[in-house]
N, C-alpha and C. Protein backbone atom coordinates (compact mmCIF):
# COMPACT_ATOMS: atom_id res chain seq x y z
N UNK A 1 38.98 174.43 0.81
CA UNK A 1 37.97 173.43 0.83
C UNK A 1 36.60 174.08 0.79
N UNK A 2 35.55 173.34 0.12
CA UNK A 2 35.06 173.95 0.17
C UNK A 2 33.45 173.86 1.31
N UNK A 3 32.79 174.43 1.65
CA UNK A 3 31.88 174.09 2.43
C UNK A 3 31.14 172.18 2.31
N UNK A 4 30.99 171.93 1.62
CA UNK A 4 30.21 170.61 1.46
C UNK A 4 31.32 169.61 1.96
N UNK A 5 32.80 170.12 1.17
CA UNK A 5 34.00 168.85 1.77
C UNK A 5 34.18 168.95 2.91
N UNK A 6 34.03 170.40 4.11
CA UNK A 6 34.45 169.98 5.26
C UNK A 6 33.52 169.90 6.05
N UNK A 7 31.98 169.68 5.55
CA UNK A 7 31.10 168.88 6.17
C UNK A 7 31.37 167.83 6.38
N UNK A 8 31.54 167.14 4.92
CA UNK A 8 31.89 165.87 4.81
C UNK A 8 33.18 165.16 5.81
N UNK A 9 33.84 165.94 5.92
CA UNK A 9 34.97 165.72 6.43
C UNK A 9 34.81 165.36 8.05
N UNK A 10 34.02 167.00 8.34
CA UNK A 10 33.57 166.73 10.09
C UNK A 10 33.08 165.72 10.19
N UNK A 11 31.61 165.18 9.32
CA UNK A 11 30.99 164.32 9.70
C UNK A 11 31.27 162.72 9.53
N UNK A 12 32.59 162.68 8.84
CA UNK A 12 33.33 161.42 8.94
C UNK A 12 34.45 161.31 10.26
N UNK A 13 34.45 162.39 10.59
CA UNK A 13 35.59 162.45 11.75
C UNK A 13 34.77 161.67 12.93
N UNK A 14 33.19 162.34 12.66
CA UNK A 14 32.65 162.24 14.27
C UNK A 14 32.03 160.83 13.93
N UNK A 15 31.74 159.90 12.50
CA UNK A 15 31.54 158.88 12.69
C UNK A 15 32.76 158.05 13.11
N UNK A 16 33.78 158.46 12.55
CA UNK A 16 35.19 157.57 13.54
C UNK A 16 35.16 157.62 14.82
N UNK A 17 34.85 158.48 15.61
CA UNK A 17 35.04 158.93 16.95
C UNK A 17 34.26 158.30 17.45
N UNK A 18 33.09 158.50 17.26
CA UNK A 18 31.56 157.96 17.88
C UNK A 18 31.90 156.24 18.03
N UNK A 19 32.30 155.63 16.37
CA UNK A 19 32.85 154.17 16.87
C UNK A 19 33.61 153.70 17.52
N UNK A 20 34.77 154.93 18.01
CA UNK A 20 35.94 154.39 18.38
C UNK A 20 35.66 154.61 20.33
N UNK A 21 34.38 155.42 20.38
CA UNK A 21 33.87 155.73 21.47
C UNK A 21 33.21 154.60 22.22
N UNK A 22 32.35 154.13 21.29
CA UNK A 22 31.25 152.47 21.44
C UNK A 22 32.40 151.56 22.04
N UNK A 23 33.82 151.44 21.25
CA UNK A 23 34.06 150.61 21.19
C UNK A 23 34.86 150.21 22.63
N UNK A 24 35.61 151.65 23.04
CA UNK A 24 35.64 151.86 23.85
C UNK A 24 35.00 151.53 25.17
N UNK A 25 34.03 152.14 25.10
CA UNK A 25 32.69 151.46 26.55
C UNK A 25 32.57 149.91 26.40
N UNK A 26 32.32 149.70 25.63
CA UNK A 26 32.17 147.83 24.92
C UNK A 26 33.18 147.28 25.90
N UNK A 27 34.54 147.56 25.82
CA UNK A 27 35.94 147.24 26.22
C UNK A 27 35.90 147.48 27.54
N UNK A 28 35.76 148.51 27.65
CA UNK A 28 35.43 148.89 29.34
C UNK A 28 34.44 147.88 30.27
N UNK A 29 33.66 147.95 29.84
CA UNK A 29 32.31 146.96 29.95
C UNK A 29 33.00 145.78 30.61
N UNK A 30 33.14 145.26 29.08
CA UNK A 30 34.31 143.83 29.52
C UNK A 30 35.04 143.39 30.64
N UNK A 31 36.17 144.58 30.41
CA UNK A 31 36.96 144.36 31.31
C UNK A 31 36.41 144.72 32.84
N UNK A 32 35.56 145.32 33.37
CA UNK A 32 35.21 145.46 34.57
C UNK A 32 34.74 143.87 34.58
N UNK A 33 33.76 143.36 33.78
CA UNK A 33 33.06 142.00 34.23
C UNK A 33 33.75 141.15 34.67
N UNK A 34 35.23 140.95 33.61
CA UNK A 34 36.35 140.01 33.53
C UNK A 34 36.95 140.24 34.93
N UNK A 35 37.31 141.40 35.38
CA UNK A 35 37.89 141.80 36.71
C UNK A 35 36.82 141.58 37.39
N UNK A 36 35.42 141.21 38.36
CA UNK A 36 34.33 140.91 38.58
C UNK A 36 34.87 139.77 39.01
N UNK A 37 35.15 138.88 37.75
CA UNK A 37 34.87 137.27 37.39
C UNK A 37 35.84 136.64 38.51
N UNK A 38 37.10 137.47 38.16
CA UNK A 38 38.77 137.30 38.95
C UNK A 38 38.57 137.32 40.42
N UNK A 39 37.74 138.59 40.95
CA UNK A 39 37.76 138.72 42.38
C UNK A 39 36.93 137.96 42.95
N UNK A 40 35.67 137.23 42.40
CA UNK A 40 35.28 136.65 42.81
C UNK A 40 35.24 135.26 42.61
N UNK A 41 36.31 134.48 41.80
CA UNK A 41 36.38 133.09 41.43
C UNK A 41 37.09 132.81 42.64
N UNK A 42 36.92 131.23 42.56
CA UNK A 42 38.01 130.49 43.83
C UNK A 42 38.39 130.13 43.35
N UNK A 43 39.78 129.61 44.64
CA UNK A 43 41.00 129.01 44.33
C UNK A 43 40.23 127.68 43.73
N UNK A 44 41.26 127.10 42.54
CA UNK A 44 40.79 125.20 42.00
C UNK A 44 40.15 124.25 42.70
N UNK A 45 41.12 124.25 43.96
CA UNK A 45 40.71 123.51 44.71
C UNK A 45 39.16 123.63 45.12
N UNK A 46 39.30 124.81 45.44
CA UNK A 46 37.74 125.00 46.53
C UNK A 46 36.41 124.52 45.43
N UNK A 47 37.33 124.88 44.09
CA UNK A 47 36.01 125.12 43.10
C UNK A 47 35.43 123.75 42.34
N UNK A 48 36.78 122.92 42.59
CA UNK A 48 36.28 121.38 42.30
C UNK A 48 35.45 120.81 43.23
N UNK A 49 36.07 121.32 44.34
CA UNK A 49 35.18 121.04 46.16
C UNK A 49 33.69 120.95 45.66
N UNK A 50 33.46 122.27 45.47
CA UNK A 50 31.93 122.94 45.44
C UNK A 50 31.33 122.02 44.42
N UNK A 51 31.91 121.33 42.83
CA UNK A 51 31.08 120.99 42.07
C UNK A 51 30.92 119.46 42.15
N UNK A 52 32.46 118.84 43.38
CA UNK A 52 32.03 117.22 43.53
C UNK A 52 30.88 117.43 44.70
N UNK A 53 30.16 118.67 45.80
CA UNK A 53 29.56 118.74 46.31
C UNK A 53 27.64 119.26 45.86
N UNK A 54 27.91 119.58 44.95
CA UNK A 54 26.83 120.18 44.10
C UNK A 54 26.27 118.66 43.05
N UNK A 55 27.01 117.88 42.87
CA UNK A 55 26.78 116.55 42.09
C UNK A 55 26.36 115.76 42.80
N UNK A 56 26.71 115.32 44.03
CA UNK A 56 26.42 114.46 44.83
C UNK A 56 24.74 114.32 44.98
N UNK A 57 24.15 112.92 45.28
CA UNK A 57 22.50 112.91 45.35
C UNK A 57 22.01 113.53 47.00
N UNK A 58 21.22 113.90 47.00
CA UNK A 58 21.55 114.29 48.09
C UNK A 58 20.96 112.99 49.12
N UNK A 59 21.52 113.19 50.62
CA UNK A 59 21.23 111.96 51.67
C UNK A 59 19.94 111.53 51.56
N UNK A 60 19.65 110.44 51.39
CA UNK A 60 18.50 109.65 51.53
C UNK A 60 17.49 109.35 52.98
N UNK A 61 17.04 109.75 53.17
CA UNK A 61 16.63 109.08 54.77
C UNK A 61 16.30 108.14 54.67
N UNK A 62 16.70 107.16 55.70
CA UNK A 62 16.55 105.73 55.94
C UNK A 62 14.98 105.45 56.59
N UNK A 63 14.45 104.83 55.41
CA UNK A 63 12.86 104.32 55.66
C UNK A 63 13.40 102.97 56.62
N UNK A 64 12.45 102.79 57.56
CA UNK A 64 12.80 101.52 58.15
C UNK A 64 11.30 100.68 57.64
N UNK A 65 11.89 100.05 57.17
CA UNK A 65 10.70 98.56 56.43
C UNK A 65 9.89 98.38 58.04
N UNK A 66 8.42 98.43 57.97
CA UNK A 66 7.47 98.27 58.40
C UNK A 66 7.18 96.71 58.76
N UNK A 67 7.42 96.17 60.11
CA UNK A 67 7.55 94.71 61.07
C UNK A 67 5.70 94.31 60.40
N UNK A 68 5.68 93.55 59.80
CA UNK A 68 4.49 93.17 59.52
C UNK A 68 3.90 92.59 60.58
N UNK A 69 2.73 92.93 60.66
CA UNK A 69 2.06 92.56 61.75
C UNK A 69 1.17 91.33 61.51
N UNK A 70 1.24 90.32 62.48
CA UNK A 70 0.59 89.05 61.72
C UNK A 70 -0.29 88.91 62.39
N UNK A 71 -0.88 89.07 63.66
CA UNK A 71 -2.32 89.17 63.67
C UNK A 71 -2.79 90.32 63.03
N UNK A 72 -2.69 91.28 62.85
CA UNK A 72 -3.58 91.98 61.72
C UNK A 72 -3.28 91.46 60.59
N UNK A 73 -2.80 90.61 59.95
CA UNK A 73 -2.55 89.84 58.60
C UNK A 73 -3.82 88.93 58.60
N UNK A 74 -3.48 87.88 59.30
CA UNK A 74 -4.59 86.89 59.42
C UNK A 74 -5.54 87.19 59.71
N UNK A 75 -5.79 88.54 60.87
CA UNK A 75 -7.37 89.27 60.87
C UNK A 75 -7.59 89.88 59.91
N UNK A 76 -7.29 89.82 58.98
CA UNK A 76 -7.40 90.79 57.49
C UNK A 76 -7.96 89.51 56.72
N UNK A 77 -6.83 88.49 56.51
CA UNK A 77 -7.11 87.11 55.91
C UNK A 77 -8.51 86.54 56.16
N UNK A 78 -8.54 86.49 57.92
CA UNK A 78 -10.12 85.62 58.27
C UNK A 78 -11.26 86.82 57.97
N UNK A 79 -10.78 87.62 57.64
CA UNK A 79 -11.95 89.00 56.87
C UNK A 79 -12.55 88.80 55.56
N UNK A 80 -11.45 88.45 54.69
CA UNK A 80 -11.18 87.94 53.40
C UNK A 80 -12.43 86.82 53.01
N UNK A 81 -11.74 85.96 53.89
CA UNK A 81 -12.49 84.98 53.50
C UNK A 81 -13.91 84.61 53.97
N UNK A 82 -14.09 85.50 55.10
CA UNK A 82 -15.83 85.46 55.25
C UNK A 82 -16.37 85.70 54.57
N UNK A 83 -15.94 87.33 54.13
CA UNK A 83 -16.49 88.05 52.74
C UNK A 83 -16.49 86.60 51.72
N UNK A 84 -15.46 86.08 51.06
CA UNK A 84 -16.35 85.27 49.94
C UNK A 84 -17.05 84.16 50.40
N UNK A 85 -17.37 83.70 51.61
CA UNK A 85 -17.82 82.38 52.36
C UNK A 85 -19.88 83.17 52.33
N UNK A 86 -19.78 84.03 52.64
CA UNK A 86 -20.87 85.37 52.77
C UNK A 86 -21.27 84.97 51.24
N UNK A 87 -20.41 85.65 49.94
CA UNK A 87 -20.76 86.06 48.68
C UNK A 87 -21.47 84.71 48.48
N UNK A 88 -20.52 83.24 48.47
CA UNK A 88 -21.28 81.95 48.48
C UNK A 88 -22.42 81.44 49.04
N UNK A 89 -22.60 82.30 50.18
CA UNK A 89 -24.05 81.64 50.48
C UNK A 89 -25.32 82.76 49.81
N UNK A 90 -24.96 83.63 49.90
CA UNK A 90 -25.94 84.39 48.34
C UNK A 90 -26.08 84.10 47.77
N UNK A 91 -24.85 83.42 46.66
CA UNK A 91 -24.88 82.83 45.74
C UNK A 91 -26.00 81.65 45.67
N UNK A 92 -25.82 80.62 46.69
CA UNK A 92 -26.47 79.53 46.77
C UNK A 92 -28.00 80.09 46.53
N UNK A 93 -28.19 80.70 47.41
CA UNK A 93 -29.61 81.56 48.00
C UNK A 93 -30.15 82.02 46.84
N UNK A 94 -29.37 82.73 45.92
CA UNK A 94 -29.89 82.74 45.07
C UNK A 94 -30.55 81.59 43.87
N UNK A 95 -30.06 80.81 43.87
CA UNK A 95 -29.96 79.96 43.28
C UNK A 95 -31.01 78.74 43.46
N UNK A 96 -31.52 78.76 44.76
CA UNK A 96 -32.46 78.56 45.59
C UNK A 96 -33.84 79.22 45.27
N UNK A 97 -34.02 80.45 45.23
CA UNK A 97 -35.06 81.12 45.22
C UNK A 97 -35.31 81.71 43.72
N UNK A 98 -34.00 81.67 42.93
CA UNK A 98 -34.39 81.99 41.29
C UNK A 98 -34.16 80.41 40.95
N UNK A 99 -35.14 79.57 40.92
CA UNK A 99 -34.15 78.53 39.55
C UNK A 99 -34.29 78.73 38.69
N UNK A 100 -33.39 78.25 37.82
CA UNK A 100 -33.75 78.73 36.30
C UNK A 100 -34.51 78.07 35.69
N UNK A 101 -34.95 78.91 34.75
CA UNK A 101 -36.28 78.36 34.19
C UNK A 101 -37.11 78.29 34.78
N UNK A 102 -37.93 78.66 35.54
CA UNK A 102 -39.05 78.41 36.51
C UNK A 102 -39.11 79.20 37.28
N UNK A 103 -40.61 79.10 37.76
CA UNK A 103 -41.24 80.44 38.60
C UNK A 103 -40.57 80.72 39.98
N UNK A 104 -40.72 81.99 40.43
CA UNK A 104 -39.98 82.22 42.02
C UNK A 104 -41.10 82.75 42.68
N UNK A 105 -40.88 82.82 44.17
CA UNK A 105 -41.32 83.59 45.36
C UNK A 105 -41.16 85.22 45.09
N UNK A 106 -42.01 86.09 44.42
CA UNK A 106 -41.29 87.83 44.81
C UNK A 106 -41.03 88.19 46.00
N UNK A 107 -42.01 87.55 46.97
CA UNK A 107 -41.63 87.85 48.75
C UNK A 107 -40.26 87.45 48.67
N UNK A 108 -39.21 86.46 48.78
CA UNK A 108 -38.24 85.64 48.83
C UNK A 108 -37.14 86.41 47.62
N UNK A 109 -37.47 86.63 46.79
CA UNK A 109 -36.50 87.88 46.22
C UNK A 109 -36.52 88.97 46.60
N UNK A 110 -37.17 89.58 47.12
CA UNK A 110 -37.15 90.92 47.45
C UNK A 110 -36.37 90.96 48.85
N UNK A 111 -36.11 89.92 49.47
CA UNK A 111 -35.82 89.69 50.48
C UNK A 111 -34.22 89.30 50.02
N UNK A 112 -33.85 88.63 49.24
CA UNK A 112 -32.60 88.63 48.46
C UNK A 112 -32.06 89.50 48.25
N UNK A 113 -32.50 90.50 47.93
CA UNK A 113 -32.19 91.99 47.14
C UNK A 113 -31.70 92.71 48.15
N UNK A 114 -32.82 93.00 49.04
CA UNK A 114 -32.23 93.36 50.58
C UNK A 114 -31.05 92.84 50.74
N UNK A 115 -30.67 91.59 50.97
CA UNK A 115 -29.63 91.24 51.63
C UNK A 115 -28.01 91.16 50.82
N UNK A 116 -28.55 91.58 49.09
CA UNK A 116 -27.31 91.47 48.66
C UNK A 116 -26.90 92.81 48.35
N UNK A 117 -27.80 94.18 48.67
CA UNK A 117 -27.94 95.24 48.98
C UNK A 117 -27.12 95.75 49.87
N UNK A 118 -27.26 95.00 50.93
CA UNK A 118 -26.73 95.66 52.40
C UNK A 118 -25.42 95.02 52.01
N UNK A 119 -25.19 93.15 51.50
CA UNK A 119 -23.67 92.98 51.64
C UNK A 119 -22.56 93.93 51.06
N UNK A 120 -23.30 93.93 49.44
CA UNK A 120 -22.69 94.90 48.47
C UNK A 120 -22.36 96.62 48.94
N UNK A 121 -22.66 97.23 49.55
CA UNK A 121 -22.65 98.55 51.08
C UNK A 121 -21.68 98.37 51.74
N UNK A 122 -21.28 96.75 52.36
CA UNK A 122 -20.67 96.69 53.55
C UNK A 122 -19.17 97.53 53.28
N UNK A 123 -18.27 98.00 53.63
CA UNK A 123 -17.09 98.65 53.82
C UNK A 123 -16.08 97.32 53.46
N UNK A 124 -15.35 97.77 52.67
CA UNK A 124 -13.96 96.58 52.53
C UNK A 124 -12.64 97.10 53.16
N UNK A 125 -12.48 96.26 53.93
CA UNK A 125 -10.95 97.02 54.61
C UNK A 125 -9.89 96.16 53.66
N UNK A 126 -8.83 97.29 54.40
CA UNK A 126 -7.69 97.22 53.22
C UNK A 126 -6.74 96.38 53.99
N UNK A 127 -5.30 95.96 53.27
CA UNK A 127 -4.47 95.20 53.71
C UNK A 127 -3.51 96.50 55.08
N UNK A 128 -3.57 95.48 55.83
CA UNK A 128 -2.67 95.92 56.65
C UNK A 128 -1.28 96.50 56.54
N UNK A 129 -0.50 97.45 56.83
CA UNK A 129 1.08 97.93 56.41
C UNK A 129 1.87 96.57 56.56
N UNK A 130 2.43 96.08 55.91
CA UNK A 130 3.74 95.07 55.93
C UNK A 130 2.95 93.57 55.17
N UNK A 131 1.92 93.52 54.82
CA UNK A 131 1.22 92.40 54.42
C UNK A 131 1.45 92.26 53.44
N UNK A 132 2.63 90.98 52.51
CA UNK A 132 3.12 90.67 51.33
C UNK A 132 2.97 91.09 50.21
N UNK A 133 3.51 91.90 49.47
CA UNK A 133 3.05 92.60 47.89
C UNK A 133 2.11 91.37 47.30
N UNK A 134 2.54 90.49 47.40
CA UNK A 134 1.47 89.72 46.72
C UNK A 134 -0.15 89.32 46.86
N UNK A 135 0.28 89.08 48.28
CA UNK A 135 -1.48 88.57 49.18
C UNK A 135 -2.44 90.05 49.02
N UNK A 136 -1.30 91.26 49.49
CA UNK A 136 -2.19 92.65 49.26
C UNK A 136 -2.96 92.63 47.69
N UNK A 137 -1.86 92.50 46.53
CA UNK A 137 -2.55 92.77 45.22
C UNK A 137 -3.89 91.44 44.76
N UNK A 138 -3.50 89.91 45.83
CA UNK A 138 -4.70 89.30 44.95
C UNK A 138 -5.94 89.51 46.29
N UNK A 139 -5.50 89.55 47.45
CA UNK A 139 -6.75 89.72 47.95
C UNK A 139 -7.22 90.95 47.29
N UNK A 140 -6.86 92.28 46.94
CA UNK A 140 -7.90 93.67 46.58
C UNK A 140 -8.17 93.37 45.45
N UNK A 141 -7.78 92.45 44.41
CA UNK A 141 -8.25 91.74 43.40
C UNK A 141 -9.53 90.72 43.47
N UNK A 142 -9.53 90.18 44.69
CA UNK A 142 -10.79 89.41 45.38
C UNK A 142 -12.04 90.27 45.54
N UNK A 143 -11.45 90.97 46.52
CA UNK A 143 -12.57 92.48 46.81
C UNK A 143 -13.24 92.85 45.80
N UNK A 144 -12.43 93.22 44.66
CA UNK A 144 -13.02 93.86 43.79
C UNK A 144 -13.94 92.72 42.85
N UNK A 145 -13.39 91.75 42.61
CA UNK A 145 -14.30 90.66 42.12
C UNK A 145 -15.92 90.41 42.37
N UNK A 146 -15.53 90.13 44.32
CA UNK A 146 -16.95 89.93 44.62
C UNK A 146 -17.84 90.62 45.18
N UNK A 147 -17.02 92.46 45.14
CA UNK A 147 -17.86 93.71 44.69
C UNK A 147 -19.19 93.51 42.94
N UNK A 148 -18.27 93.02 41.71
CA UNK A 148 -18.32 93.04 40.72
C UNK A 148 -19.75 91.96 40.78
N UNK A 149 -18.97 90.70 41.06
CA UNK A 149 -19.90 89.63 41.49
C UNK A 149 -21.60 90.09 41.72
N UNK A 150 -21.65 90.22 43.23
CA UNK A 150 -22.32 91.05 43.76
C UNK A 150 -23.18 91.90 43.45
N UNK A 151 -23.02 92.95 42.26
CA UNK A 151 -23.40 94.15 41.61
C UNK A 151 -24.29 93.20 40.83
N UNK A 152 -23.62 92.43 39.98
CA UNK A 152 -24.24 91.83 38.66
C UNK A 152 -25.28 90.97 39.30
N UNK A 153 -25.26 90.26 40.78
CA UNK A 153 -26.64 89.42 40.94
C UNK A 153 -27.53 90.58 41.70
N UNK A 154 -27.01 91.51 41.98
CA UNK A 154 -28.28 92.49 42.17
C UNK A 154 -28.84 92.95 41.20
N UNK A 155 -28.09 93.14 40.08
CA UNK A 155 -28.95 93.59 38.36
C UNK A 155 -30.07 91.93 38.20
N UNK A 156 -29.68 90.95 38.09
CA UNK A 156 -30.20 89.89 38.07
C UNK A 156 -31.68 90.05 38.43
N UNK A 157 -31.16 89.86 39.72
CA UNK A 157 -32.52 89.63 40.99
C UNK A 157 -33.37 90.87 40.43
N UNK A 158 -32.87 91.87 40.73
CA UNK A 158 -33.71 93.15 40.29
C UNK A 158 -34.83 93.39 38.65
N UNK A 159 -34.10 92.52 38.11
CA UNK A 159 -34.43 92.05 36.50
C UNK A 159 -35.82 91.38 36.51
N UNK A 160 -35.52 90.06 37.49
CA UNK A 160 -36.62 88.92 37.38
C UNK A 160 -37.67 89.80 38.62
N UNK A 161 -37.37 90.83 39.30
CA UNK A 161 -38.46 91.34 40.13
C UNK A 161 -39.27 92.12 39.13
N UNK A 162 -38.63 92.54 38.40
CA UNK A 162 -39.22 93.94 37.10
C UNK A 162 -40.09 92.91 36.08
N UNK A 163 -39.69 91.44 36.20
CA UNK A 163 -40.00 90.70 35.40
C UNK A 163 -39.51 90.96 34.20
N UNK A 164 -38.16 91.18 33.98
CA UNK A 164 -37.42 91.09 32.78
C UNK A 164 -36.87 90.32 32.53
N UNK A 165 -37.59 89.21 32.65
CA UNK A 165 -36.89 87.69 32.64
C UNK A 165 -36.08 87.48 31.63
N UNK A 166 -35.91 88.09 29.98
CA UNK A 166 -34.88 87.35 29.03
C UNK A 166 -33.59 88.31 29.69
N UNK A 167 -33.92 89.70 29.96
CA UNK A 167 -32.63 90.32 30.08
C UNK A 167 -32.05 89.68 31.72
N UNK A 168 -32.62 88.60 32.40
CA UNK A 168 -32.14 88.24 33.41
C UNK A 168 -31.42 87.03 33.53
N UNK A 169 -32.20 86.02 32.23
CA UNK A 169 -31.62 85.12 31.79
C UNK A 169 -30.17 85.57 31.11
N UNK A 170 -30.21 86.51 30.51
CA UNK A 170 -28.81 86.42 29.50
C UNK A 170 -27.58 87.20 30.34
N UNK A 171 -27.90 87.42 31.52
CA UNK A 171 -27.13 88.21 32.41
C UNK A 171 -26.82 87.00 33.31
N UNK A 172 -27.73 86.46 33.70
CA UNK A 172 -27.34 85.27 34.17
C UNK A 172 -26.21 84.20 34.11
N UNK A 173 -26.66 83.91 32.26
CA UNK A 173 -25.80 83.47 31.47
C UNK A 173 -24.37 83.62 31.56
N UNK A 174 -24.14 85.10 31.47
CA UNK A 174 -22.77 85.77 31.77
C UNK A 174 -21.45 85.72 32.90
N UNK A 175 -22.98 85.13 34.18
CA UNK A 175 -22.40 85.78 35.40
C UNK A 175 -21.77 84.24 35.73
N UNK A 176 -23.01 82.88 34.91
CA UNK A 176 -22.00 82.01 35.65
C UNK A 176 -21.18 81.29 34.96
N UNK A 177 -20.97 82.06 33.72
CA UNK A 177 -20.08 81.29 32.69
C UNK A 177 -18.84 82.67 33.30
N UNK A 178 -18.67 83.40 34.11
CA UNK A 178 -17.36 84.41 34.13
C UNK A 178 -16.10 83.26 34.89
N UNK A 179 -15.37 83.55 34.02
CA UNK A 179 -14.27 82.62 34.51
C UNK A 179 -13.05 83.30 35.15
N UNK A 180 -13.36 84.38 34.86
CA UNK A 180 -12.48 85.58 35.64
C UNK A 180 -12.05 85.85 37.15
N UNK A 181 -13.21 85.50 37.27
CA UNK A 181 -13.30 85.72 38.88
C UNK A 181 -13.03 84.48 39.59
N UNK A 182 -13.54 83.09 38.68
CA UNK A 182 -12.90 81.93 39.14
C UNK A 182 -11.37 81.92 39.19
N UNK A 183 -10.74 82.28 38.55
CA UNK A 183 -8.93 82.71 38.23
C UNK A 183 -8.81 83.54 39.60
N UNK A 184 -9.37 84.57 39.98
CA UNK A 184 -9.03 85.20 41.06
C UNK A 184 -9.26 84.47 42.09
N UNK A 185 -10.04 83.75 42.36
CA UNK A 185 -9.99 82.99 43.76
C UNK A 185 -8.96 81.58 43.48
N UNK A 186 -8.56 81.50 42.31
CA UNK A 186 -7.52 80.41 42.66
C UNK A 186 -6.48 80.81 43.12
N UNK A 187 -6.25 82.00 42.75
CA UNK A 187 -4.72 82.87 42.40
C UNK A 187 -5.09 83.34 43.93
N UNK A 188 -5.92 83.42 44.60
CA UNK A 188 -5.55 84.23 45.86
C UNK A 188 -5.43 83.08 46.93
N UNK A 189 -6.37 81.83 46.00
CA UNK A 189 -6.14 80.93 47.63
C UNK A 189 -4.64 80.42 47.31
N UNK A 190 -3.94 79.95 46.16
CA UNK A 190 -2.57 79.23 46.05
C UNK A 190 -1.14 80.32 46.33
N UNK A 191 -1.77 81.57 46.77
CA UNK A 191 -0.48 82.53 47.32
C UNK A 191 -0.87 82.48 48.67
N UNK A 192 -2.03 82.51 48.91
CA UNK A 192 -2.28 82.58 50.59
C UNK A 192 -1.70 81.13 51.31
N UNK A 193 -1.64 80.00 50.18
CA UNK A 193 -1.06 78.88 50.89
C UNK A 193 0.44 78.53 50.69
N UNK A 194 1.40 79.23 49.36
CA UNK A 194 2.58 79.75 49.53
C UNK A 194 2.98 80.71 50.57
N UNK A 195 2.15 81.10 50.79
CA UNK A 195 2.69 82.37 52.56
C UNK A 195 2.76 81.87 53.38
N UNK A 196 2.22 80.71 53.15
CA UNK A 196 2.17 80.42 54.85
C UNK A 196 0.64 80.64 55.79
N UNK A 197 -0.75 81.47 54.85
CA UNK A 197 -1.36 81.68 55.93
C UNK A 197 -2.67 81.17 55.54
């Protein structure tokens, strides 16, 4: 043979070897994992155990529903309704001291302003824990109304003090044609008299 063939030769030997070496460890590899897998699997039983226990939701804690409290309901309620009994006599007051169309007192508005200033400030408390999903969502629907309310106759008043009388008129316009807020006080007084309160 001659030198180049039993190069060739070695160096096909040692690529057989080398693969049959890989293939080897590969196998080895394996089988340790597979033996791994064995010593540490469980018996069926245990192993169905573990996965009807692993599925399960886990325990819930028992919320106990909150005893509604009905004098703080109705002291919430007779809160309610001062607040818009309050917004109404502003209202009036206003109505009183701006008429429309015609001249006003600035002493007597400014004095308005003040007072729908401080109402619009005042703090709104919230519904009490256990107080009906319903009465909670239209009274804070109220709140927010104659927050809204409120805001817009202080832009008003503030308007005809600046003497911006058309932009007070057409705001005006707005505030007592809103029918929105009329819907909210129906909707809160005809659930407050389905409740019961």
């Amino acid at each position: 043979m001659s030198r180049i063939s039993k190069y060739a030769v070695l160096l096909l030997l040692s690529g057989i070897l080398g693969a049959l070496g890989c293939q080897t460890q590969e196998s080895a590899a394996i089988r340790k994992s597979e033996d791994l897998k064995k010593e540490t699997q469980l018996p069926e039983e245990k192993a169905e155990e573990m996965h009807f226990q692993m599925n399960q939701p886990s325990p819930k804690k028992k919320v106990r529903p909150v005893k509604p409290d009905q004098t703080a309901i109705k002291t919430y309620i007779q809160q309610t309704d001062q607040r818009l009994d309050t917004y109404f006599n502003l209202k009036e007051e206003f109505n009183t001291v701006f008429p429309e169309y015609s001249e006003f007192n600035p002493e007597q508005g400014r004095v308005l302003f003040q007072k729908l200033k401080a109402f619009n400030h005042r703090p709104v408390t919230k519904a009490p824990a256990g107080t009906p999903k319903d009465l909670a969502l239209f009274s804070g629907k109220l709140h927010a109304g104659i927050t809204n309310q409120t805001y817009t106759l202080l832009t008003i008043v503030e308007n005809y003090l600046r003497f911006h009388n058309d932009k007070a008129y057409r705001d005006r316009e707005k505030w007592k044609n809103d029918l929105n807020f009329t819907d909210v006080i129906d909707t809160y007084e005809k659930t407050k008299a389905r409740l019961g309160y």
